[in-house]
N, C-alpha and C. Protein backbone atom coordinates (compact mmCIF):
# COMPACT_ATOMS: atom_id res chain seq x y z
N UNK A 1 38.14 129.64 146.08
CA UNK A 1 37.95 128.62 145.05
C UNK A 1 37.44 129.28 143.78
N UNK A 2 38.12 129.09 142.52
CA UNK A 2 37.63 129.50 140.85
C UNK A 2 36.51 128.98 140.97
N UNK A 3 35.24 129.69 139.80
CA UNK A 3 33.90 129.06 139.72
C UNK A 3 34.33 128.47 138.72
N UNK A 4 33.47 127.55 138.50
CA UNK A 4 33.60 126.67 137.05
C UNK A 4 32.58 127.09 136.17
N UNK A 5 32.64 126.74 134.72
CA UNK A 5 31.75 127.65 133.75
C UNK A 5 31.68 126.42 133.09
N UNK A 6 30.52 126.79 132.21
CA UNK A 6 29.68 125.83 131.19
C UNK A 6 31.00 125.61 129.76
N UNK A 7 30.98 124.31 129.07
CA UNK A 7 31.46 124.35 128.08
C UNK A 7 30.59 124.73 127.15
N UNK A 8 31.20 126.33 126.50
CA UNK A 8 29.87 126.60 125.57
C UNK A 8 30.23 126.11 124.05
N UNK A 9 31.36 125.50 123.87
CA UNK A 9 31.63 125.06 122.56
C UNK A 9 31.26 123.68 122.41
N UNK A 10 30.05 123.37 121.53
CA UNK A 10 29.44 122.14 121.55
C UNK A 10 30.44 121.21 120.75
N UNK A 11 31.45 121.61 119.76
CA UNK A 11 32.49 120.88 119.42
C UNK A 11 33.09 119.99 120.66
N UNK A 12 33.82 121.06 121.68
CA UNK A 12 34.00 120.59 122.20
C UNK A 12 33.89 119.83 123.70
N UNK A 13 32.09 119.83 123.79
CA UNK A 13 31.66 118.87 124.20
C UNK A 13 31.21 117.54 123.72
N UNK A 14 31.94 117.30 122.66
CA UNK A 14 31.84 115.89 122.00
C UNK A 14 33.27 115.55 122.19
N UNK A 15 34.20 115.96 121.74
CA UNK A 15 35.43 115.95 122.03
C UNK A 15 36.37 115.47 123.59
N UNK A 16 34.93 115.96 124.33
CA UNK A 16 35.46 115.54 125.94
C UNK A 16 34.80 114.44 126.04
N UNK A 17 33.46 114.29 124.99
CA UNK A 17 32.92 112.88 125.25
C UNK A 17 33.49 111.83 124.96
N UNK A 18 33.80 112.07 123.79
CA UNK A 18 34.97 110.70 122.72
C UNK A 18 36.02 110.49 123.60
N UNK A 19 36.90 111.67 124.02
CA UNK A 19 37.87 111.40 125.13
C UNK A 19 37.96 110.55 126.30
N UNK A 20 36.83 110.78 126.79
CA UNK A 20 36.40 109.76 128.09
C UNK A 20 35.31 108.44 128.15
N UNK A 21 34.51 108.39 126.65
CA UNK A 21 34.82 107.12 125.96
C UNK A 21 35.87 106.13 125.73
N UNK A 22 37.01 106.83 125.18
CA UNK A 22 38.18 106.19 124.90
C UNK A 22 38.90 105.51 126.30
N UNK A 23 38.81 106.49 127.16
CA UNK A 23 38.73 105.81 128.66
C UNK A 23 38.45 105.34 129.43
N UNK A 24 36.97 105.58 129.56
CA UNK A 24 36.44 104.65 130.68
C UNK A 24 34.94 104.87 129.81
N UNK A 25 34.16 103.68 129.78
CA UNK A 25 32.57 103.64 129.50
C UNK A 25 31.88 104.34 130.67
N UNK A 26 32.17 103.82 131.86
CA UNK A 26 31.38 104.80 132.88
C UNK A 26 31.80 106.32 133.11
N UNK A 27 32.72 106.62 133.00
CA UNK A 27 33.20 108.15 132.87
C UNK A 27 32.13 108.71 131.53
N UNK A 28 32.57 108.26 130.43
CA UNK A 28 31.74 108.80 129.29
C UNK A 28 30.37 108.82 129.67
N UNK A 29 29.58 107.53 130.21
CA UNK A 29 28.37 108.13 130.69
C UNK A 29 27.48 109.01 131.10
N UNK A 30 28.57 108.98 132.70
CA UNK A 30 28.76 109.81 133.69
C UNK A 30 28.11 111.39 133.69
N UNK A 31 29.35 111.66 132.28
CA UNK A 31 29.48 112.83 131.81
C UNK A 31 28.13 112.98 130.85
N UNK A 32 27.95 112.26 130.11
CA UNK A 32 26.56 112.19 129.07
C UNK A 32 25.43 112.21 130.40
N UNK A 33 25.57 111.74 130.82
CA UNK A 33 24.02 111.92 132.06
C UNK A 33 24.33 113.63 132.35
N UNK A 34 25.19 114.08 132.54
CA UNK A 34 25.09 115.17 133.49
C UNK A 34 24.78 116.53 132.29
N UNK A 35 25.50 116.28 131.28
CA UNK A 35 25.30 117.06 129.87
C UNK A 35 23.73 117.07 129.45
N UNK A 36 23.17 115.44 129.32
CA UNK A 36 21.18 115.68 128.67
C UNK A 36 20.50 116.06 130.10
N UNK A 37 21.14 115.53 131.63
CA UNK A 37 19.93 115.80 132.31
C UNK A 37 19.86 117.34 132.55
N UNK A 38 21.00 117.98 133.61
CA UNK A 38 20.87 118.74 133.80
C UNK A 38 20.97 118.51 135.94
N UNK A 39 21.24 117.60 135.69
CA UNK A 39 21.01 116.77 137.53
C UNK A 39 22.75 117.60 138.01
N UNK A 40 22.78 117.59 139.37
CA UNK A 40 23.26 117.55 139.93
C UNK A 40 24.72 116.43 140.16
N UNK A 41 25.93 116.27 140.51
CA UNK A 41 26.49 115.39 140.24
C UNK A 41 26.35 114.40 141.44
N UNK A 42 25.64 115.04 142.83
CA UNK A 42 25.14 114.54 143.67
C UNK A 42 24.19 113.09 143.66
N UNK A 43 23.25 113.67 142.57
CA UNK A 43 21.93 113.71 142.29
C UNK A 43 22.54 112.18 141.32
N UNK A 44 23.06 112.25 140.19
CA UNK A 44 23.47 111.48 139.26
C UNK A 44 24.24 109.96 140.10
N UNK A 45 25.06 110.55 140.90
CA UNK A 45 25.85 109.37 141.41
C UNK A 45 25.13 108.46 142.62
N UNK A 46 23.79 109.06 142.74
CA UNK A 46 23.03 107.84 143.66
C UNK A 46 21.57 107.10 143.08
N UNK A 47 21.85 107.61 141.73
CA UNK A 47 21.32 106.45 141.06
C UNK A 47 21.80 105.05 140.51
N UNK A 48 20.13 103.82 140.72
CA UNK A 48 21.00 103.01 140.54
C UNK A 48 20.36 102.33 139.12
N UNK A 49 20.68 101.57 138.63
CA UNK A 49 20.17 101.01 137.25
C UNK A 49 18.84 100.84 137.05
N UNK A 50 18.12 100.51 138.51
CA UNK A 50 16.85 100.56 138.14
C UNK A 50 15.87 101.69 137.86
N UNK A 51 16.16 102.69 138.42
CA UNK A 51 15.68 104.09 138.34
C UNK A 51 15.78 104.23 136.94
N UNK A 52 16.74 103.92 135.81
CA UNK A 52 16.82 104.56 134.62
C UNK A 52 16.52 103.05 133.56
N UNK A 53 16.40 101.66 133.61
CA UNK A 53 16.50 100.57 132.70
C UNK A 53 15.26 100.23 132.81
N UNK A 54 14.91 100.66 130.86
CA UNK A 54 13.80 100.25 130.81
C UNK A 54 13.16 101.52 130.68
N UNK A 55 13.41 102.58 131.55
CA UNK A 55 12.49 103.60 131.53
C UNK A 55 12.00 105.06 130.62
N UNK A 56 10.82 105.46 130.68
CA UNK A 56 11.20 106.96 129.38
C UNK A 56 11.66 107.75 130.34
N UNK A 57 11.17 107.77 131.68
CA UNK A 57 11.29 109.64 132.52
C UNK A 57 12.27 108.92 134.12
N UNK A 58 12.63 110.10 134.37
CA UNK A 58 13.75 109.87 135.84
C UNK A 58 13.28 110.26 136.83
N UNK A 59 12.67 110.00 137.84
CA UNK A 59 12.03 110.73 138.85
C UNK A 59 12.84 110.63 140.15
N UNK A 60 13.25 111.07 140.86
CA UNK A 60 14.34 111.30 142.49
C UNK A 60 13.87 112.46 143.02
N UNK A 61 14.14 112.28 144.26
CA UNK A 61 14.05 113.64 145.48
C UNK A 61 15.72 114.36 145.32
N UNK A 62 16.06 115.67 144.81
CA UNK A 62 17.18 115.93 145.02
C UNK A 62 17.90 116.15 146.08
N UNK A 63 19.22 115.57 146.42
CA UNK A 63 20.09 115.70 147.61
C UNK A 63 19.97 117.14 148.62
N UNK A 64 19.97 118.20 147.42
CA UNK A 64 20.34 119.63 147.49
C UNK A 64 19.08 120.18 148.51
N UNK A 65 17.95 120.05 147.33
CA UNK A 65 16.58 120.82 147.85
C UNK A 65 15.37 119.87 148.76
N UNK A 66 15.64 118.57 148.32
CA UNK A 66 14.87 117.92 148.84
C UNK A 66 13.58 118.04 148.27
N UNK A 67 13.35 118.38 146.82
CA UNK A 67 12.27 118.50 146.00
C UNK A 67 12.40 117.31 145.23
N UNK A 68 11.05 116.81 144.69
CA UNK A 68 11.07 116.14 143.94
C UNK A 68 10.91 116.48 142.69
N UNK A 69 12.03 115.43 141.24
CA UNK A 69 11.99 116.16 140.30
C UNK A 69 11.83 115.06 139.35
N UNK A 70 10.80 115.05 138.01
CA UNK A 70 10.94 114.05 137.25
C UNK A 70 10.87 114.98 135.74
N UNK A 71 11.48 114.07 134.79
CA UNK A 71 11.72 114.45 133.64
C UNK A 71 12.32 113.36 132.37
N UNK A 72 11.61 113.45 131.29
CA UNK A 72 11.35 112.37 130.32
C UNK A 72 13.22 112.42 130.18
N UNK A 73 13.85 111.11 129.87
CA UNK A 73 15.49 110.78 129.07
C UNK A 73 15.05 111.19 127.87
N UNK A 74 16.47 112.16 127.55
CA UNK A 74 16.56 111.98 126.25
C UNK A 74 17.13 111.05 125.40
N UNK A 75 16.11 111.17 124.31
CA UNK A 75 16.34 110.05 123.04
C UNK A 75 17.22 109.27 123.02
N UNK A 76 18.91 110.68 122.69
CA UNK A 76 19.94 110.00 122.68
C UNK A 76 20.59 109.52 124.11
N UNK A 77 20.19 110.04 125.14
CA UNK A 77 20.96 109.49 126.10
C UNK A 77 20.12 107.86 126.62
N UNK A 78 18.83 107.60 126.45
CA UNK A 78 18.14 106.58 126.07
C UNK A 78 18.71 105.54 125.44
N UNK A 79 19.31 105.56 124.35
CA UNK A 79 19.41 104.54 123.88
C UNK A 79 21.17 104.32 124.44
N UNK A 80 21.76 105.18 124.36
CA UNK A 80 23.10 105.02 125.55
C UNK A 80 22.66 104.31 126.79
N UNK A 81 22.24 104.16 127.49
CA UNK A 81 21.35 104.05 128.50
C UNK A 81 20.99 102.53 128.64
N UNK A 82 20.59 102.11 127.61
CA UNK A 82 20.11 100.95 127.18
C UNK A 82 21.30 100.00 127.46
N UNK A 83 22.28 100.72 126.21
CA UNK A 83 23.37 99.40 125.55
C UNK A 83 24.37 99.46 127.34
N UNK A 84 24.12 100.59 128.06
CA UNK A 84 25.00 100.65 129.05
C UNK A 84 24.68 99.71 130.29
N UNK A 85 23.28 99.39 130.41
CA UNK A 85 23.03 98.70 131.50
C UNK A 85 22.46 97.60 131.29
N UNK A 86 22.57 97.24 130.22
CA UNK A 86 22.22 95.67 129.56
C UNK A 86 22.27 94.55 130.65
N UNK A 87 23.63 94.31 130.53
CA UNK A 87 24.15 93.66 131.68
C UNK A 87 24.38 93.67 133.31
N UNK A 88 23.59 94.99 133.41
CA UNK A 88 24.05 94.91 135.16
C UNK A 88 22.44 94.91 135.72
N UNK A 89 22.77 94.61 137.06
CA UNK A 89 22.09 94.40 138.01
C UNK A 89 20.81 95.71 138.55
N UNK A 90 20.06 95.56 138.75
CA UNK A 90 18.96 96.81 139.11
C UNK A 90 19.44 97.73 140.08
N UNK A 91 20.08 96.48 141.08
CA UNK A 91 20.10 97.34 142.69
C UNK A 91 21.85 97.83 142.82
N UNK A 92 22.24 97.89 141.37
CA UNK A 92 23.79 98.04 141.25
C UNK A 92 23.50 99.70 141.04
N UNK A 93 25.02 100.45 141.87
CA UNK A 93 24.41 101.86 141.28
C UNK A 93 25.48 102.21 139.96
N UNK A 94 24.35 103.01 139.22
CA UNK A 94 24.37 103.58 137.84
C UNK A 94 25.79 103.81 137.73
N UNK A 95 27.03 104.87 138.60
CA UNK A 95 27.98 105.49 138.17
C UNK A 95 28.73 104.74 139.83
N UNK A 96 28.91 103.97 139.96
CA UNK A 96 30.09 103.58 141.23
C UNK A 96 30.88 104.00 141.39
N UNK A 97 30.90 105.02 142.70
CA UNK A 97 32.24 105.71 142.86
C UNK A 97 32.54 105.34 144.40
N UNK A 98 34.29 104.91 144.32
CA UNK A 98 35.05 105.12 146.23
C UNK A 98 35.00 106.15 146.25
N UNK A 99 35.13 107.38 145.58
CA UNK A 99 35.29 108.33 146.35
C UNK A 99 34.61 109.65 146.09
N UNK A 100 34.14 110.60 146.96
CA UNK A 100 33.43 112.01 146.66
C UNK A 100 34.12 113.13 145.84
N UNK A 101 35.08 112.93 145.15
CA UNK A 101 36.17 113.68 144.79
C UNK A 101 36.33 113.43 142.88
N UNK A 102 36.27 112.10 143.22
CA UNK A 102 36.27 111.58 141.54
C UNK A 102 35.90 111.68 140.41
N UNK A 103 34.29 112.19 140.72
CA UNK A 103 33.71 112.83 139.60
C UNK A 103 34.55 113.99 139.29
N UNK A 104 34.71 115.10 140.28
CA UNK A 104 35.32 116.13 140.26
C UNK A 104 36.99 115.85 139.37
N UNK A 105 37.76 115.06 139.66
CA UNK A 105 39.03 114.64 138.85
C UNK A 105 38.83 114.66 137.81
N UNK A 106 37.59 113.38 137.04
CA UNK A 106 37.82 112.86 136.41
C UNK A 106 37.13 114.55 135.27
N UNK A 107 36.71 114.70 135.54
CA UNK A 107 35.69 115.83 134.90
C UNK A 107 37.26 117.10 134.77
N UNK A 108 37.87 117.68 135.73
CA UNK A 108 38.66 118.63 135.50
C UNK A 108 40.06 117.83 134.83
N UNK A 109 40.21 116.75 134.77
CA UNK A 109 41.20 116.09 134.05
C UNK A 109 41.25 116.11 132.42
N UNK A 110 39.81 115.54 132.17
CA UNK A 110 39.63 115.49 130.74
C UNK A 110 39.06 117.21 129.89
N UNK A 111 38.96 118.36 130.84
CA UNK A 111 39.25 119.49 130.53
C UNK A 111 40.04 119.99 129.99
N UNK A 112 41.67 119.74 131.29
CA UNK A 112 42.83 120.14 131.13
C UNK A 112 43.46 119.55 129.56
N UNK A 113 43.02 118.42 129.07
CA UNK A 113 43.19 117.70 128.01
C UNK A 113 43.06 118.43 127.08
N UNK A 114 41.63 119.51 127.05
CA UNK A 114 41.51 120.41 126.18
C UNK A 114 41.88 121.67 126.27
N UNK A 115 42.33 122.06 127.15
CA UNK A 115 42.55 123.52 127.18
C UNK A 115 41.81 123.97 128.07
N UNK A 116 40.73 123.43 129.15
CA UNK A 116 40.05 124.35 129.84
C UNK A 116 40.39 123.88 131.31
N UNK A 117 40.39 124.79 131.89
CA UNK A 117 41.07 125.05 133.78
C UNK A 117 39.72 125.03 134.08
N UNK A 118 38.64 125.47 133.56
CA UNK A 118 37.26 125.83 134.94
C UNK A 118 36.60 124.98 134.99
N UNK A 119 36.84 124.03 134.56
CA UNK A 119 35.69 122.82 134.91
C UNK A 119 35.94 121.76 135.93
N UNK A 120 34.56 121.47 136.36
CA UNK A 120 34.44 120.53 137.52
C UNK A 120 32.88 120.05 137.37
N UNK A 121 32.58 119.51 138.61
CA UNK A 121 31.10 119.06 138.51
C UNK A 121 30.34 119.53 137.94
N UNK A 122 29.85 120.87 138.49
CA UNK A 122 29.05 121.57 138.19
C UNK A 122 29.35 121.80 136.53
N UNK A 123 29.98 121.88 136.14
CA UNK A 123 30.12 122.07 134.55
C UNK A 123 29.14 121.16 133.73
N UNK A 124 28.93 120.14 134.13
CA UNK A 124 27.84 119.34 133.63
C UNK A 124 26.60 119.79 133.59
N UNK A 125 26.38 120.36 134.64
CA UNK A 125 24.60 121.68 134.66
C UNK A 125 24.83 122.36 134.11
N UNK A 126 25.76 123.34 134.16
CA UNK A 126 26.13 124.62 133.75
C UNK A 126 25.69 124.44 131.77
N UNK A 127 26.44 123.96 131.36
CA UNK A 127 26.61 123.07 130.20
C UNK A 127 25.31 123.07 129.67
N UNK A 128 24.75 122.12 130.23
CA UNK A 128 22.93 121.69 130.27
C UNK A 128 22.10 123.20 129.82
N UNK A 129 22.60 123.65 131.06
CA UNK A 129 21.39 125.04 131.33
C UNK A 129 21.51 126.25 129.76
N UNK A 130 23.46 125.97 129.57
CA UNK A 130 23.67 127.34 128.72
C UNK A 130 23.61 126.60 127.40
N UNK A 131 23.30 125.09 126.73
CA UNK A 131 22.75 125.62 125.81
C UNK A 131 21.44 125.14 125.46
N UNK A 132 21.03 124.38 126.62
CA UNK A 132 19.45 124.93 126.02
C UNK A 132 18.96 126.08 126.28
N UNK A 133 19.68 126.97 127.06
CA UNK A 133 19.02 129.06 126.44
C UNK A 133 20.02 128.85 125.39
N UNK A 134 20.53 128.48 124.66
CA UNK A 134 21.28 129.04 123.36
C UNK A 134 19.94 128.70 122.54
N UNK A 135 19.60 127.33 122.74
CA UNK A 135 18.37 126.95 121.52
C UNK A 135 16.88 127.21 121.67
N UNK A 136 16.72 127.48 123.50
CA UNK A 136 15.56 128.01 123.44
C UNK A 136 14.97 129.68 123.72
N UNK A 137 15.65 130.11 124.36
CA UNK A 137 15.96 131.40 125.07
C UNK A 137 15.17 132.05 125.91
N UNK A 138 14.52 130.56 126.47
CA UNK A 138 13.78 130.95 127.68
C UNK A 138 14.02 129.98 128.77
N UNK A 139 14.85 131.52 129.63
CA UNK A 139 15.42 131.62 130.50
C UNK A 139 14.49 130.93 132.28
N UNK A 140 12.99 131.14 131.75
CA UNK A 140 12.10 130.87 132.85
C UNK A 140 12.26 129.51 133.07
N UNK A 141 11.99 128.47 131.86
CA UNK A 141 11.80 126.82 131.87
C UNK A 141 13.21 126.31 132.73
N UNK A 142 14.40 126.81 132.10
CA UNK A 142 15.64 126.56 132.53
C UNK A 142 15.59 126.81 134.24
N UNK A 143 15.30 128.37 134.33
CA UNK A 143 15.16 128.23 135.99
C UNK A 143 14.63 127.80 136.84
N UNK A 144 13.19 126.90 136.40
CA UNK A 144 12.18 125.80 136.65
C UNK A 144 13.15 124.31 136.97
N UNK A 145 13.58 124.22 135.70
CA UNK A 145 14.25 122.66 135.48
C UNK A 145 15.66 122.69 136.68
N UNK A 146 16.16 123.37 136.59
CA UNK A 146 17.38 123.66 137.48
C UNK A 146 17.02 124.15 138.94
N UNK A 147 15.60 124.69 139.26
CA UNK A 147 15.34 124.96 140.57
C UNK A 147 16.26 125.83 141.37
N UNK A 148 16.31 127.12 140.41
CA UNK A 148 16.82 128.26 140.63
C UNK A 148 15.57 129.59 141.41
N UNK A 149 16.04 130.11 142.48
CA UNK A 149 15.10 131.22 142.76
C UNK A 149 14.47 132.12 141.83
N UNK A 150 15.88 132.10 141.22
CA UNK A 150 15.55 133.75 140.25
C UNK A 150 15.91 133.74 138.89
N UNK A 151 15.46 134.19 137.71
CA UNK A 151 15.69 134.07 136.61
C UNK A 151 17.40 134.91 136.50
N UNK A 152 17.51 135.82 136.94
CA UNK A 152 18.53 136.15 137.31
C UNK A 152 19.71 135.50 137.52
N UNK A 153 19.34 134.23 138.89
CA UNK A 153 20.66 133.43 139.37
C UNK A 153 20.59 132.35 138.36
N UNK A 154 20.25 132.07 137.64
CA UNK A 154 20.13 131.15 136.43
C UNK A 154 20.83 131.91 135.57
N UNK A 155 20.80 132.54 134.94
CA UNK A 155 21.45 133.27 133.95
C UNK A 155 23.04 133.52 134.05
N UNK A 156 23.62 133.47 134.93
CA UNK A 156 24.67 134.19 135.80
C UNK A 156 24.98 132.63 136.12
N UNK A 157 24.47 131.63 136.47
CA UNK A 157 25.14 130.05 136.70
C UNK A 157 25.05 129.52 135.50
N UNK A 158 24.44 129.69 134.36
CA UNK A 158 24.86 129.22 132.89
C UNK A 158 25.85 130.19 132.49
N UNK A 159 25.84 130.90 132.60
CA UNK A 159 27.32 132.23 131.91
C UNK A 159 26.62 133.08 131.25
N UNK A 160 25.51 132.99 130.91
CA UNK A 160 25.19 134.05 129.94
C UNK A 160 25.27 135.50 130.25
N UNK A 161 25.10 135.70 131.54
CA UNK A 161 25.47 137.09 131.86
C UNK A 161 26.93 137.52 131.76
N UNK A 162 27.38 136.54 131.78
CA UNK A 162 29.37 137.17 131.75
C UNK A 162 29.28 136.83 129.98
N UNK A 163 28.93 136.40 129.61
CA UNK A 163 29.15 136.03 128.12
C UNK A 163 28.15 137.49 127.61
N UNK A 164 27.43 138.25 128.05
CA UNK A 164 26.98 139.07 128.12
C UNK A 164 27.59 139.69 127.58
N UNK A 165 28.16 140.62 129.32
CA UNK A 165 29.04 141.44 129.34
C UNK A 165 29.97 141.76 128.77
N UNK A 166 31.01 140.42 128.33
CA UNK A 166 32.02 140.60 127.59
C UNK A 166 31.84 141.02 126.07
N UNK A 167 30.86 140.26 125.61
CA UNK A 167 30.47 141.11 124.30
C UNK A 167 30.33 142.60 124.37
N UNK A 168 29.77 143.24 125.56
CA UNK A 168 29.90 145.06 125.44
C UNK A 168 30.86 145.60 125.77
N UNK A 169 31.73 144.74 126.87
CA UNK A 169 33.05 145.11 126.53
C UNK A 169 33.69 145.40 125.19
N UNK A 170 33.58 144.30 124.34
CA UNK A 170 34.00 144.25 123.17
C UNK A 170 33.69 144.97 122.16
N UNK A 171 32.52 146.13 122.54
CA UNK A 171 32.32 146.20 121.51
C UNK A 171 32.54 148.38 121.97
């Protein structure tokens, strides 16, 4: 199986957003949750409206580690957040999916739209992780927030180490 890599062009992570806006409101979400949190797509799709309406911070046990993790919404995904669950129910969940696969489609579909083959779930962390080290460049908080062993395997699951490399290639 190809790994999937972070979209490091913030152009065109708006571009995949507007895209799947234009398509589905819960897809665009979906994708906006997984871009500000940094969650898991696991993690994202068994929340339900009440966990996030109304609220500043997200708190869940993750699927993966079985740690518990909380952390303030951002601003903008906040007020998305808002206008998105106006109308629904508490005990309704956040992103309703039939199937375990879908996120995964819908995510490598609206890629292919742009030109990119490596994306899938995980592209939504990946994403998350590589550019807040673009804006902060500490690599420790990121491997904290993501609940990575090693500063190392963090670095290397955002891309920055192959984005690295290829620059000394290049040069």
């Amino acid at each position: 199986m190809n790994s999937v890599q972070p979209i490091r062009d913030m152009e065109l992570v708006n571009d995949i957003a507007d895209y799947l806006k234009g398509r589905s409101e819960r897809d665009y979400m979906m994708f906006l949750f997984g871009i500000y949190s940094g969650l898991r797509i696991s993690d994202i799709l068994k929340l339900r409206v009440r966990d996030v309406k109304g609220k500043d911070r997200i708190t869940l046990r993750e699927k993966k580690t079985g740690k518990e993790r909380s952390f303030p919404i951002n601003a903008a995904l906040k007020s998305k957040i808002k206008k998105y669950v106006a109308d629904k129910e508490g005990y309704v969940y956040l992103f309703r999916s039939r199937q375990g696969k879908q996120a995964y489609n819908i995510i490598r579909k609206a890629g292919e739209e742009f030109g990119l083959y490596q994306l899938g779930t995980h592209t939504l962390r990946k994403t998350f992780g590589y550019h807040l080290y673009r804006q902060t460049k500490d690599a420790v908080t990121i491997q904290k927030i993501l609940n990575h062993a090693s500063v190392e395997i963090t670095m290397r699951y955002i891309g920055v180490t192959q984005d690295t490399m290829d620059a000394a290639m290049d040069k």
